[in-house]
Protein backbone atom coordinates (compact mmCIF):
# COMPACT_ATOMS: atom_id res chain seq x y z
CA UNK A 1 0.00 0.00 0.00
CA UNK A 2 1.92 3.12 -1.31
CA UNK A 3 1.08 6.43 1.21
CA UNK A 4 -0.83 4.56 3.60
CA UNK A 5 0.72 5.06 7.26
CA UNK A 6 -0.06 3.18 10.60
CA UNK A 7 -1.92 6.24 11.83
CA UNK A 8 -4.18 5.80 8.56
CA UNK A 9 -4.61 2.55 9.01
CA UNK A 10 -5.75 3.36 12.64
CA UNK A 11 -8.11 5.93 11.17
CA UNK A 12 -9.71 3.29 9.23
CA UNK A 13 -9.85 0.97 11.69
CA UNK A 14 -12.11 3.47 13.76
CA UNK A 15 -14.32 4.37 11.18
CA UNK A 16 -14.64 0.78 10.02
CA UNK A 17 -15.85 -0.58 13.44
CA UNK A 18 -18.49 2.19 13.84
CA UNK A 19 -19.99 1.57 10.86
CA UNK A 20 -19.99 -1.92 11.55
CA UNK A 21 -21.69 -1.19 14.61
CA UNK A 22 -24.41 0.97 13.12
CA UNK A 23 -25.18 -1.61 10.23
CA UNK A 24 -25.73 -4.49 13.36
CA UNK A 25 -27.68 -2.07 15.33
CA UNK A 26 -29.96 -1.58 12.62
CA UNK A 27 -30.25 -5.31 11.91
CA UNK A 28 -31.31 -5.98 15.27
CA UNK A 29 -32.97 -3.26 16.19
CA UNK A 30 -35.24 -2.99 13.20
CA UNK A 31 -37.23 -5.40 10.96
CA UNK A 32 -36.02 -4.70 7.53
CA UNK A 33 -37.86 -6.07 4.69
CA UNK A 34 -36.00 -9.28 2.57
CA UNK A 35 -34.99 -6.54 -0.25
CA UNK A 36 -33.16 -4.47 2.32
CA UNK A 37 -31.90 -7.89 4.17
CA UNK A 38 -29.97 -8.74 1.66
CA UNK A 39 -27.85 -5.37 1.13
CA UNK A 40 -27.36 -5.17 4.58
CA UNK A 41 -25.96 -8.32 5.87
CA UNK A 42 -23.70 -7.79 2.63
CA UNK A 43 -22.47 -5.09 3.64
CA UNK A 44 -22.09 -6.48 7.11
CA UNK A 45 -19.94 -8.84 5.70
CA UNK A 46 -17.80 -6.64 3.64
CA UNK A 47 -17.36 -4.15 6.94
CA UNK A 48 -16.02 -7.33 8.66
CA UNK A 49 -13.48 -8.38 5.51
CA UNK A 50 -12.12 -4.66 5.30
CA UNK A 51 -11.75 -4.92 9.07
CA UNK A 52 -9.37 -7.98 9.04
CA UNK A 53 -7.49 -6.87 6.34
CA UNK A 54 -6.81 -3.46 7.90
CA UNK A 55 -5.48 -5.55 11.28
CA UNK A 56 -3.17 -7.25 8.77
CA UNK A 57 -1.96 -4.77 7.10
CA UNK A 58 -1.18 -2.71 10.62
CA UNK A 59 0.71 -6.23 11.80
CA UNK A 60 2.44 -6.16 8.51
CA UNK A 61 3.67 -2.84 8.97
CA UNK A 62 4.44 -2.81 12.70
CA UNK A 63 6.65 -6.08 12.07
């Protein structure tokens, strides 16, 4: 990753876990219809990859 520091990877971090927490508050605090089901837990999912691969890209760089 050319230009992308620990500190941005930190920033990313952050903003990736709150709006992972906002999408699973709204899954269980709501009752979406299927259509919107769908997109959601997607995008669940894809919060949760980008989440992983900013941890290993922060272990990468701190090693």
């Amino acid at each position: 990753m050319i230009g992308v520091d620990i500190a941005d990877l930190e920033r990313a971090e952050v903003e990736l876990a709150s709006l992972l927490r906002q999408c699973e508050a709204v899954v269980r605090g709501s009752k979406l219809s299927p259509s919107r089901q769908t997109p959601m837990f997607n995008r669940i999912a894809a919060l949760q990859t980008a989440l992983e691969l900013v941890a290993e890209a922060k272990s990468r760089r701190a090693a």
